[in-house]
C-alpha atoms as a PDB file:
ATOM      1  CA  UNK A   1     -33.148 -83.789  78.037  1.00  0.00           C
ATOM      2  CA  UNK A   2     -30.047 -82.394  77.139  1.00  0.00           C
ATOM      3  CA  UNK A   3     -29.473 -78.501  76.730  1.00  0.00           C
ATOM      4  CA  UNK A   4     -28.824 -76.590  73.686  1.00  0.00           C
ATOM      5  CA  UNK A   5     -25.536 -77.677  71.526  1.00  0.00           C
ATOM      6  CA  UNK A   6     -23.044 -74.475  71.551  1.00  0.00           C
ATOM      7  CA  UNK A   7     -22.672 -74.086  68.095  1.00  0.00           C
ATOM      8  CA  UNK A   8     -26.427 -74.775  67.604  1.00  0.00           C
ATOM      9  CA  UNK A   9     -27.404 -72.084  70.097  1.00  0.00           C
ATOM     10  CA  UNK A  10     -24.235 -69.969  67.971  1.00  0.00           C
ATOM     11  CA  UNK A  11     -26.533 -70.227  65.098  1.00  0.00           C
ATOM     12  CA  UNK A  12     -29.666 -69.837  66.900  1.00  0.00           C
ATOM     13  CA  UNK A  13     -27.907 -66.038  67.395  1.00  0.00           C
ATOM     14  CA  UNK A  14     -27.219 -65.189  64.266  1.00  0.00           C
ATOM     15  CA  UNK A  15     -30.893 -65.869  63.214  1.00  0.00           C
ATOM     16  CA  UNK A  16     -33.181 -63.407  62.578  1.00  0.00           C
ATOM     17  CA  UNK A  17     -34.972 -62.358  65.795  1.00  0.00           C
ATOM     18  CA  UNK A  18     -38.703 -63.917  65.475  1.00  0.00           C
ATOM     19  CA  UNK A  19     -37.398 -67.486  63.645  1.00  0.00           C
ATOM     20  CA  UNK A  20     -35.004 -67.169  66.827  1.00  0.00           C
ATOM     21  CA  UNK A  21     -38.078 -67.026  69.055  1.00  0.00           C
ATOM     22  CA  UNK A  22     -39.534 -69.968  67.116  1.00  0.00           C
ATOM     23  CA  UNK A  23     -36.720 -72.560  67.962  1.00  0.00           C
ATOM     24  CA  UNK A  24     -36.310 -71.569  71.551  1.00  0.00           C
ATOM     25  CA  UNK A  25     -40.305 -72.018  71.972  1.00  0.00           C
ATOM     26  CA  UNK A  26     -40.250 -75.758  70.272  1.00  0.00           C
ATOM     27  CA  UNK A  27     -36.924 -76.582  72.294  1.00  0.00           C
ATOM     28  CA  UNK A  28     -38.557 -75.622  75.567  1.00  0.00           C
ATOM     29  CA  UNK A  29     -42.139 -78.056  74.231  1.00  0.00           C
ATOM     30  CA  UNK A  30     -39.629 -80.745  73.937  1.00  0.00           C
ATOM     31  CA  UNK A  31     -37.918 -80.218  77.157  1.00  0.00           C
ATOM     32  CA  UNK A  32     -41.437 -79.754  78.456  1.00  0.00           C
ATOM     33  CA  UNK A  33     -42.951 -82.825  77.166  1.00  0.00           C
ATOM     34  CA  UNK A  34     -39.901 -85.320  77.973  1.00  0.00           C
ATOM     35  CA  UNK A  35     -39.170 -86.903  74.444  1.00  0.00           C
ATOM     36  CA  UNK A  36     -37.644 -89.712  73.980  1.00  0.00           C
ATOM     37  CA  UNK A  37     -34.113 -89.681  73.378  1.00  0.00           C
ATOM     38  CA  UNK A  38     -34.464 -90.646  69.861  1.00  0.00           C
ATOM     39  CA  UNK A  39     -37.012 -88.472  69.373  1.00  0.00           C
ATOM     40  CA  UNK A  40     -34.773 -85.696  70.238  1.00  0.00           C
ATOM     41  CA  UNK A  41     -32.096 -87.241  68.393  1.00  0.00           C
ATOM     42  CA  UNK A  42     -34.511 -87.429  65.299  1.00  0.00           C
ATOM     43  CA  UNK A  43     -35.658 -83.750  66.234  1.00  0.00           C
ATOM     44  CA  UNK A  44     -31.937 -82.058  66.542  1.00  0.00           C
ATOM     45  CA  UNK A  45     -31.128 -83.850  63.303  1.00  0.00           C
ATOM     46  CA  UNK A  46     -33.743 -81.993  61.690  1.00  0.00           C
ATOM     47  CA  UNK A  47     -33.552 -78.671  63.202  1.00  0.00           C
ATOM     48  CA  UNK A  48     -29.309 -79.154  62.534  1.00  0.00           C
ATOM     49  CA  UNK A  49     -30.635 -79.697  59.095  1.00  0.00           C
ATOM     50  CA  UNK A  50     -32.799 -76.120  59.780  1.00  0.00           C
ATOM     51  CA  UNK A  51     -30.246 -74.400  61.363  1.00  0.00           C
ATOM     52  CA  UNK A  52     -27.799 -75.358  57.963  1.00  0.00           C
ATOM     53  CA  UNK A  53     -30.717 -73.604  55.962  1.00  0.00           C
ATOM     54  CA  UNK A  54     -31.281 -71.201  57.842  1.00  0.00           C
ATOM     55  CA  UNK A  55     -27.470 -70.030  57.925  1.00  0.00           C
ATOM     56  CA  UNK A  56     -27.849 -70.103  53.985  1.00  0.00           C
ATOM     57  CA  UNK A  57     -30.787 -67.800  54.394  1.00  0.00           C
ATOM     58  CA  UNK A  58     -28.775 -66.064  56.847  1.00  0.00           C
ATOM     59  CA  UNK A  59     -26.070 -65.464  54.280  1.00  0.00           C
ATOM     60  CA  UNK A  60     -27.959 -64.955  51.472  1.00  0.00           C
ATOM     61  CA  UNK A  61     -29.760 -62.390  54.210  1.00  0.00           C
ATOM     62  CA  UNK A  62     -26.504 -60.725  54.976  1.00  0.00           C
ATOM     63  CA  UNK A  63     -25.621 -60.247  50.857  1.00  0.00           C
ATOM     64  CA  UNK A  64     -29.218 -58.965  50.616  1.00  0.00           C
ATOM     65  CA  UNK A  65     -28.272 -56.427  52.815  1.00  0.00           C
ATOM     66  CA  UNK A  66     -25.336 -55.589  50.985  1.00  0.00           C
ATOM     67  CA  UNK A  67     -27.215 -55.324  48.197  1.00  0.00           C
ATOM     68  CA  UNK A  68     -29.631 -52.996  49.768  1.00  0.00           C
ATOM     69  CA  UNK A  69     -26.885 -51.136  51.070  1.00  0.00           C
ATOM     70  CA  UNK A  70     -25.103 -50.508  47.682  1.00  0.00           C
ATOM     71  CA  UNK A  71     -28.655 -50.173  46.344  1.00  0.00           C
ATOM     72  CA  UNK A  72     -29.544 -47.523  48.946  1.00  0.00           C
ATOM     73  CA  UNK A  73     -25.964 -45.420  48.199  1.00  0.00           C
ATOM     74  CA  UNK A  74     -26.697 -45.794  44.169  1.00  0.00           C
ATOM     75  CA  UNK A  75     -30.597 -44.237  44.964  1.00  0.00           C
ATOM     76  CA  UNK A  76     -28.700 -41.377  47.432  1.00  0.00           C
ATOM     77  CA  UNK A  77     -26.261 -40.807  44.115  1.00  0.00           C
ATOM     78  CA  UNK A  78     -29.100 -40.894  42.005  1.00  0.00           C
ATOM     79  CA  UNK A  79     -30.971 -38.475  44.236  1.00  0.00           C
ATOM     80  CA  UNK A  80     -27.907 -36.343  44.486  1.00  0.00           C
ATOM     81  CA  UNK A  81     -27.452 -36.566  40.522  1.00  0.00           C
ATOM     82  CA  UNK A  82     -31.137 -35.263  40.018  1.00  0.00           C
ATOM     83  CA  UNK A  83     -31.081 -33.001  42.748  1.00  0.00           C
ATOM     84  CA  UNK A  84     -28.394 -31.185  40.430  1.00  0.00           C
ATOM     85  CA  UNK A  85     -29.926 -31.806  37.256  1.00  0.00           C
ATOM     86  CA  UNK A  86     -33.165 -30.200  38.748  1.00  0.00           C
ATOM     87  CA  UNK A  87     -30.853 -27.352  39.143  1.00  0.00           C
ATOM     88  CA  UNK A  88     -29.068 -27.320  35.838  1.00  0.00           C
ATOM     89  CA  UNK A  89     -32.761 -27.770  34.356  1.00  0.00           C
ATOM     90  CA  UNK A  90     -33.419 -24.869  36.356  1.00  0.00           C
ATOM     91  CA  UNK A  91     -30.625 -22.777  35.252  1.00  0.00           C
ATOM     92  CA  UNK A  92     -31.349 -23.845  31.531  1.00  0.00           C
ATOM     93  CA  UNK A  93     -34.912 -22.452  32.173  1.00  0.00           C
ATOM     94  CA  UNK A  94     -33.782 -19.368  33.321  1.00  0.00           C
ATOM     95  CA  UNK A  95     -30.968 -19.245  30.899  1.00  0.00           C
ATOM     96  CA  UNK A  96     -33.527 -19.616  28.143  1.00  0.00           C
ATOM     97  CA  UNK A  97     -36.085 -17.126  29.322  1.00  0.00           C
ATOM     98  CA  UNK A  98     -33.243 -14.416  29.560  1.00  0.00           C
ATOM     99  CA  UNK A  99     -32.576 -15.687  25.884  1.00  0.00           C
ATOM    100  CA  UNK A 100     -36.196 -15.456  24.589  1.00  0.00           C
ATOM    101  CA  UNK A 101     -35.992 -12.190  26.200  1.00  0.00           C
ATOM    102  CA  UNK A 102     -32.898 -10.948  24.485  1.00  0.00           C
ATOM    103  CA  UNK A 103     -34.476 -12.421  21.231  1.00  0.00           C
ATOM    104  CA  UNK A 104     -38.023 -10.567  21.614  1.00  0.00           C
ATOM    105  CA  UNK A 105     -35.399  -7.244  22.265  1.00  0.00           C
ATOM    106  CA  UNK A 106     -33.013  -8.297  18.827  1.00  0.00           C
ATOM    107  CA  UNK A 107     -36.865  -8.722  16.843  1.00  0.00           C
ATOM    108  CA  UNK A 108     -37.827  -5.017  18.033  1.00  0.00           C
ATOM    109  CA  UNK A 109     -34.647  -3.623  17.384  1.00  0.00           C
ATOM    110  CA  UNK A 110     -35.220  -5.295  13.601  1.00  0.00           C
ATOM    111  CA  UNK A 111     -38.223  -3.748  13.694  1.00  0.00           C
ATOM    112  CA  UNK A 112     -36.716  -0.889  14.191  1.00  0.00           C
ATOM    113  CA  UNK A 113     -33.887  -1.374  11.721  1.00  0.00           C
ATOM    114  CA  UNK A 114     -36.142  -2.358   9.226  1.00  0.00           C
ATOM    115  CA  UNK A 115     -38.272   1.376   9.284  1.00  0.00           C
ATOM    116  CA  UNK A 116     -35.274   3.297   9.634  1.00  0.00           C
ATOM    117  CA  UNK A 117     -34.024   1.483   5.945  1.00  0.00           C
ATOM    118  CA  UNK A 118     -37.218   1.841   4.507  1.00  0.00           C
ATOM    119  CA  UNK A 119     -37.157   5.588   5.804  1.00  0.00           C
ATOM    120  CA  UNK A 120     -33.712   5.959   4.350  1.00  0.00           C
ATOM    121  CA  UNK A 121     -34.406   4.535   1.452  1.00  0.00           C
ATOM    122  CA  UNK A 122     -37.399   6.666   0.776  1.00  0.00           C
ATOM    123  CA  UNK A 123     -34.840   9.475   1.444  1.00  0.00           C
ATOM    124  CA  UNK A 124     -32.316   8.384  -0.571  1.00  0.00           C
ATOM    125  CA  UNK A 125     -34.516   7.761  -3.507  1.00  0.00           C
ATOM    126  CA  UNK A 126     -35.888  11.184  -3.228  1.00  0.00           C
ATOM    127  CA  UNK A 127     -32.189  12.584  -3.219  1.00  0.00           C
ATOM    128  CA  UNK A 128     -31.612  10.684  -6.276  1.00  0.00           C
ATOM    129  CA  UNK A 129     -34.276  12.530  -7.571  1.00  0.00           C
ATOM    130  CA  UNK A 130     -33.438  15.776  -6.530  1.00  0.00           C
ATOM    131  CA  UNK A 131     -30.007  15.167  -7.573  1.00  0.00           C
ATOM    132  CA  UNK A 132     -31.025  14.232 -11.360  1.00  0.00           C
ATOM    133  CA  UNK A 133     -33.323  17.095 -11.246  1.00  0.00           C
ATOM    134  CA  UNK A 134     -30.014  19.156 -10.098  1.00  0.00           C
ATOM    135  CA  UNK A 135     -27.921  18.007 -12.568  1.00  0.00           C
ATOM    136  CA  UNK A 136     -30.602  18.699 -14.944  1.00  0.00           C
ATOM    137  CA  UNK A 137     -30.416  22.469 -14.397  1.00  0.00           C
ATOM    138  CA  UNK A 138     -26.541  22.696 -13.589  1.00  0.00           C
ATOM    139  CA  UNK A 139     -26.617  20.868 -17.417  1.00  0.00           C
ATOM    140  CA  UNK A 140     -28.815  23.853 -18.269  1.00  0.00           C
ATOM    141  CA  UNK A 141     -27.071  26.411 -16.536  1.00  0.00           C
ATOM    142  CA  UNK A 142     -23.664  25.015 -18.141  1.00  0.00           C
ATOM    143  CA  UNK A 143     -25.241  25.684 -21.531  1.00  0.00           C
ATOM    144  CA  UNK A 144     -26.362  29.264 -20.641  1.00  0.00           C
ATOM    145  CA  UNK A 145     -23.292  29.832 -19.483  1.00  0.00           C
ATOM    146  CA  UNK A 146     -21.240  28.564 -22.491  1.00  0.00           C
ATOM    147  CA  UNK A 147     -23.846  30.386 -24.584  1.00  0.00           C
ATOM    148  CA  UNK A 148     -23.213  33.327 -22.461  1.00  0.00           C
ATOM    149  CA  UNK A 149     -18.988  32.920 -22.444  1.00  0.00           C
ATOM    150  CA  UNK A 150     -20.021  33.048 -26.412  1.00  0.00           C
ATOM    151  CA  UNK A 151     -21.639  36.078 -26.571  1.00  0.00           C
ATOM    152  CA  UNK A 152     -19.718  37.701 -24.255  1.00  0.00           C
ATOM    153  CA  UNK A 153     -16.101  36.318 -26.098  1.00  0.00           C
ATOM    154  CA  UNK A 154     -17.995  37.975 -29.133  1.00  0.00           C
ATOM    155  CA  UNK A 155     -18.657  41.159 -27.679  1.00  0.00           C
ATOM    156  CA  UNK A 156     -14.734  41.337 -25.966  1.00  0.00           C
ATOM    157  CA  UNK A 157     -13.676  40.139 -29.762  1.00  0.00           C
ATOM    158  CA  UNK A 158     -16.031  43.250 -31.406  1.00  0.00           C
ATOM    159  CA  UNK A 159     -14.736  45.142 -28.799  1.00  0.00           C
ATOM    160  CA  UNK A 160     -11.118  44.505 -29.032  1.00  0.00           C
ATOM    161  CA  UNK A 161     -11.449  44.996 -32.997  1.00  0.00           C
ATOM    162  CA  UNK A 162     -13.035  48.099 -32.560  1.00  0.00           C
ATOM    163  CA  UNK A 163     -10.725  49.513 -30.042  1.00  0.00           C
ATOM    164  CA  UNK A 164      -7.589  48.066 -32.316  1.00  0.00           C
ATOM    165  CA  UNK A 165      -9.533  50.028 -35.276  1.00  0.00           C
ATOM    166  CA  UNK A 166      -9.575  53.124 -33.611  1.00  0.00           C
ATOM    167  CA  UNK A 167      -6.406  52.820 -32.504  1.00  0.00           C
ATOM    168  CA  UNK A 168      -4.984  52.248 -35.925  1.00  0.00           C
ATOM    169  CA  UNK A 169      -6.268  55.503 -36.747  1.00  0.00           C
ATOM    170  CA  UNK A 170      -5.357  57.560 -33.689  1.00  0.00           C
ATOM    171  CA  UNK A 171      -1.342  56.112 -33.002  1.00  0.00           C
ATOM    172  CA  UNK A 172       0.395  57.541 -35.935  1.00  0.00           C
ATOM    173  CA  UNK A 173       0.148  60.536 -34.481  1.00  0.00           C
ATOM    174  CA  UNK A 174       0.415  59.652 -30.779  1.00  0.00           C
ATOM    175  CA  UNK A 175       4.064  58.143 -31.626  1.00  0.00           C
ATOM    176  CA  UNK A 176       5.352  61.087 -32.960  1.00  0.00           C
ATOM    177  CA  UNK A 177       5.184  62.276 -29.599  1.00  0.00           C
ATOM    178  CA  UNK A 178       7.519  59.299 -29.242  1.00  0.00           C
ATOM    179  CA  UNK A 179      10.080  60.508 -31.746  1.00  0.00           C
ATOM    180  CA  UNK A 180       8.666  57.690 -34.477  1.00  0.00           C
ATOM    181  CA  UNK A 181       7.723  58.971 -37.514  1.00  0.00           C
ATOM    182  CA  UNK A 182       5.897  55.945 -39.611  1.00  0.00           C
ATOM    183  CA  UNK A 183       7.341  54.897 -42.459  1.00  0.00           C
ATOM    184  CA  UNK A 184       3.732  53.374 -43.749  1.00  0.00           C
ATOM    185  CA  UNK A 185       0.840  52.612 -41.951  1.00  0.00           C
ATOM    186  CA  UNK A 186       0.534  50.238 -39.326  1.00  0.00           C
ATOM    187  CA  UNK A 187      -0.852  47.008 -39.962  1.00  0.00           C
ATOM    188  CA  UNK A 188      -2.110  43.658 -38.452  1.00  0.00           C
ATOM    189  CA  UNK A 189       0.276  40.691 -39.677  1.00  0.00           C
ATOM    190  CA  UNK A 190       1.524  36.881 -38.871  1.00  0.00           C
ATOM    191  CA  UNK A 191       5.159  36.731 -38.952  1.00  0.00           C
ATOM    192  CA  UNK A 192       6.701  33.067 -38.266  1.00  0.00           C
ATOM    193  CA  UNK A 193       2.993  32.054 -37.297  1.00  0.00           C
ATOM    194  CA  UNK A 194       2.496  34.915 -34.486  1.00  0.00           C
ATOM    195  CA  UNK A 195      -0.235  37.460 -34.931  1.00  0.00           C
ATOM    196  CA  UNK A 196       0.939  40.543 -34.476  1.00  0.00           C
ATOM    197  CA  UNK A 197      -1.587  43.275 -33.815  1.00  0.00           C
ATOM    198  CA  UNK A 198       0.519  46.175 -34.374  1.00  0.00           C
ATOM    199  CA  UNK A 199       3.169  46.117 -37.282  1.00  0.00           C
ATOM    200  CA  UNK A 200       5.192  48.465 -39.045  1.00  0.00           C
ATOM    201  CA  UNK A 201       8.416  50.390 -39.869  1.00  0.00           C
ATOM    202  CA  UNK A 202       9.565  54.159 -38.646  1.00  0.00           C
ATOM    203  CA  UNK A 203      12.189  56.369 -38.759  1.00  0.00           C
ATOM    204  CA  UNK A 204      13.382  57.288 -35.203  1.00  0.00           C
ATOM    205  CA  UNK A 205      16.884  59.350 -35.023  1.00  0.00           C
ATOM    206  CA  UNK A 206      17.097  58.712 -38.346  1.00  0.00           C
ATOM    207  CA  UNK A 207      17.450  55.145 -38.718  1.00  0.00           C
ATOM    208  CA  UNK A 208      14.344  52.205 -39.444  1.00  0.00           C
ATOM    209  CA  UNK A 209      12.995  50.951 -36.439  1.00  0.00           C
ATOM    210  CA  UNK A 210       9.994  48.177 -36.299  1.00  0.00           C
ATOM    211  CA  UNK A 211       6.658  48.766 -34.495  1.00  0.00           C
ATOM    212  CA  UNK A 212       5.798  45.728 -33.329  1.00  0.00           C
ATOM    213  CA  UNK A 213       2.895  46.274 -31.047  1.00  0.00           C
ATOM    214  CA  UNK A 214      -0.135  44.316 -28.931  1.00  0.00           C
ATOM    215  CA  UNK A 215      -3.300  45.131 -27.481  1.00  0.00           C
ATOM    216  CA  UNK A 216      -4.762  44.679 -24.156  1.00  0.00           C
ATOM    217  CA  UNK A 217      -7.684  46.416 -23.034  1.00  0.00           C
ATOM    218  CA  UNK A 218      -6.662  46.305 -19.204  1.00  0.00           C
ATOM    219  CA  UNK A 219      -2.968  46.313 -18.637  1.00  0.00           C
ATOM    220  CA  UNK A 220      -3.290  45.454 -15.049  1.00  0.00           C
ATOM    221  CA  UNK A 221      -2.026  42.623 -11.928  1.00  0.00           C
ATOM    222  CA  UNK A 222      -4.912  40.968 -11.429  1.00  0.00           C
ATOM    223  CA  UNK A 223      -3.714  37.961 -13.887  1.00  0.00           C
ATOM    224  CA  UNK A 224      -0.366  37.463 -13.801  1.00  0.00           C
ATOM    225  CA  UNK A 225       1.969  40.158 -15.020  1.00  0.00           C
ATOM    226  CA  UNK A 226       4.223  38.831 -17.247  1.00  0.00           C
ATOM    227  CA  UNK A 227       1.860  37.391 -19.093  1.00  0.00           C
ATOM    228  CA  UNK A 228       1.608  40.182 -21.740  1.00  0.00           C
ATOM    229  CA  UNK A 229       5.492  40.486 -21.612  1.00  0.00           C
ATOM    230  CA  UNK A 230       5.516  37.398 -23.020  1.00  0.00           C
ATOM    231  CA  UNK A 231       3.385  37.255 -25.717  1.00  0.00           C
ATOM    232  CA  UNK A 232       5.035  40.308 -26.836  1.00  0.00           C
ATOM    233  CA  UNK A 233       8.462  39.113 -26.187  1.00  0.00           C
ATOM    234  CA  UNK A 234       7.130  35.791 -28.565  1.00  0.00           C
ATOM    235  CA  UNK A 235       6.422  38.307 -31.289  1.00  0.00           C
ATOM    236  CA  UNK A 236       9.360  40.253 -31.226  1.00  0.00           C
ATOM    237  CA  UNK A 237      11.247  37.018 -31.752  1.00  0.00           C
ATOM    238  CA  UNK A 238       9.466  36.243 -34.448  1.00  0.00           C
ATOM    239  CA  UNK A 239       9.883  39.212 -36.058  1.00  0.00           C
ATOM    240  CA  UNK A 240      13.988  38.641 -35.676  1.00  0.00           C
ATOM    241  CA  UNK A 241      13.554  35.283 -36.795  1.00  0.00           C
ATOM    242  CA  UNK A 242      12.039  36.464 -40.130  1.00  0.00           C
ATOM    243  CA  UNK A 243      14.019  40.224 -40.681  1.00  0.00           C
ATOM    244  CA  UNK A 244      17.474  39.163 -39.178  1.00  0.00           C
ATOM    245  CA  UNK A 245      18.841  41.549 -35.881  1.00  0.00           C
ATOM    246  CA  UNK A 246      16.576  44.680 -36.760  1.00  0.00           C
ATOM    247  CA  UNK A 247      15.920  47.234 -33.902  1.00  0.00           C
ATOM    248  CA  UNK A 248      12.223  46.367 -32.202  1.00  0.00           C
ATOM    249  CA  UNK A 249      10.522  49.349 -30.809  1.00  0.00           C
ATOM    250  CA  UNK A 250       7.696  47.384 -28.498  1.00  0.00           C
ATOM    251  CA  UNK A 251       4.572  48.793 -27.975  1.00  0.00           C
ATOM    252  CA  UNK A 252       1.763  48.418 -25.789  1.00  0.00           C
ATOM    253  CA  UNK A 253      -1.939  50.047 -26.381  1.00  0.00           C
ATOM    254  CA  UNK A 254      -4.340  49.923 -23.915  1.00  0.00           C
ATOM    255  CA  UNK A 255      -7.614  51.477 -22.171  1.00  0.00           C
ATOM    256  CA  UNK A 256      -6.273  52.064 -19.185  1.00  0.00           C
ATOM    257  CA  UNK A 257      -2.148  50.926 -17.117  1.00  0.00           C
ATOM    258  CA  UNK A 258      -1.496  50.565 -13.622  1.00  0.00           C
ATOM    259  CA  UNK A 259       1.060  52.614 -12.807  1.00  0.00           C
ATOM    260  CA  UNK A 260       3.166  48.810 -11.607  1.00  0.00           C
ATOM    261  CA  UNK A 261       2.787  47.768 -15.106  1.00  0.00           C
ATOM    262  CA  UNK A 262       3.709  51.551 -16.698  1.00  0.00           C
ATOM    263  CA  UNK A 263       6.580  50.804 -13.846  1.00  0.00           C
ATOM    264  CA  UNK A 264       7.559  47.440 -15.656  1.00  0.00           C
ATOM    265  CA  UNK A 265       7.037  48.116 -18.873  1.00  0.00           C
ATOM    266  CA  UNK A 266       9.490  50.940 -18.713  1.00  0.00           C
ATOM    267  CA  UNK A 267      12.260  48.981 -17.385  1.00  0.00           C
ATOM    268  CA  UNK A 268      11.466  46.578 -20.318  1.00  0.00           C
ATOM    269  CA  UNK A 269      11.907  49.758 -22.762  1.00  0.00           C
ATOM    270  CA  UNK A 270       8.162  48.959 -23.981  1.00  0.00           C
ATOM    271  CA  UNK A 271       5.956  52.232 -24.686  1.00  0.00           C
ATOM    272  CA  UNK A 272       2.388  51.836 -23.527  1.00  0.00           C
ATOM    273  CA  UNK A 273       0.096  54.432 -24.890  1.00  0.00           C
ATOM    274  CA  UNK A 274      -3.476  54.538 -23.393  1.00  0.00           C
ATOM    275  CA  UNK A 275      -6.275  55.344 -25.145  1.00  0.00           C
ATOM    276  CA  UNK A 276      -6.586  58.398 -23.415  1.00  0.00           C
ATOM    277  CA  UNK A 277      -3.946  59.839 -24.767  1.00  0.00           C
ATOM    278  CA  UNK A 278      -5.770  60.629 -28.771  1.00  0.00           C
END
């Protein structure tokens, strides 16, 4: 019996381990046993027809492996790949419990919001009110006071006539003391569409003068000064404008001057008489 072929023994190798064992057990039966030579001719034909099949197994072995070998690496990848989805999962969890949290905070502070507007609003509404009822009485008080301004314009007016009355009476002879002696008495008159309160004509160094006079109760500086000046400066004008260059005495009557205004009124060459004076 002849011993194992070299490249059959080659293949025998690169079998797996326990179909390895198999062969070498039925070679050493045969050599055992003393077979013919054409039985072992018949026999090596077969197990070269084996050995070809079981090199395709062996190859289709060895790409199995490879198989399992890129399988295994695409299951560690996939492992890996969940392993840090687990962990983005995770951090989604915890990313949306922080938001739930942040929402349940948002929906009290609404809350919140939402009592303080209905608070203010209650407030606001009851301003309103108050402000309608406050416009209500400053309408009211507005009327008194106009009513008020009325009478009191009234009483001034009375007054004023009153005190212009008496003082018709009483200057006639109070400018004498002035060196004017009336020509006729003194009257109230519109010349060129100016009221004048006091008008007339007098003989003063013995030439025709004309009175041309205005009241004011106070003649003081609370208001401004030159008010007065001017009103009687307006009347004296219109008093030229009507009876051509005539000489203007101007007069002033009054309750009571300051002595300022006596002060201005003398550098203006106006005579203020006071009622204290008749």
């Amino acid at each position: 019996m002849q011993a194992i072929p070299l490249d059959l023994y080659e293949e025998l190798e690169a079998l797996d381990p326990r179909i390895k064992s198999v062969f070498l057990k039925l070679f050493d039966y045969l050599i055992k046993e003393k077979g013919t030579k054409d039985d072992f001719q018949r026999l090596t034909e077969k197990v070269e027809k084996l050995a070809d099949i079981v090199a395709e197994l062996a190859e289709a072995q060895k790409s199995t492996k490879e198989e399992l070998k890129a399988l295994s690496k695409a299951v560690a990848e996939l492992a890996e790949a969940q392993k840090r989805t687990d962990q983005r999962v995770a951090e989604l969890a915890e990313a949306q419990k922080r938001t739930d949290q942040r929402v349940a905070e948002l929906a009290e502070a609404q809350k919140r919001t939402e009592e303080e507007l209905k608070a203010l609003s209650k407030a606001v509404a009851e301003l309103a009110e108050a402000q309608k009822r406050t416009e209500e009485e400053v309408r009211t008080l507005a009327q008194e006071l106009k009513r008020t301004r009325q009478d009191l314009g009234g009483l001034s007016l009375s007054f004023s006539y009153a005190f212009e009355n008496e003082a018709y009476r009483m200057l006639p002879q109070v400018l004498k003391k002035y060196g004017l002696e009336l020509e006729d008495k003194l009257i109230r008159k519109e010349v060129a569409k100016e009221e004048i309160n006091f008008f007339a004509t007098a003989r003063k160094n013995g030439k025709t003068v004309y009175i041309v006079g205005e009241t004011k109760l106070r003649l003081d500086d609370t208001k401004k000064r030159d008010d007065v000046f001017k009103q009687l400066e307006k009347k004296i004008s219109a008093v030229k404008k009507v009876y051509g260059n005539v000489q203007i005495v101007p007069l002033i009557v009054t309750h009571f001057a300051k002595e300022s205004m006596l002060k201005k009124a003398k550098e203006r060459g106006i005579i203020v008489v006071q009622s204290f004076e008749w």
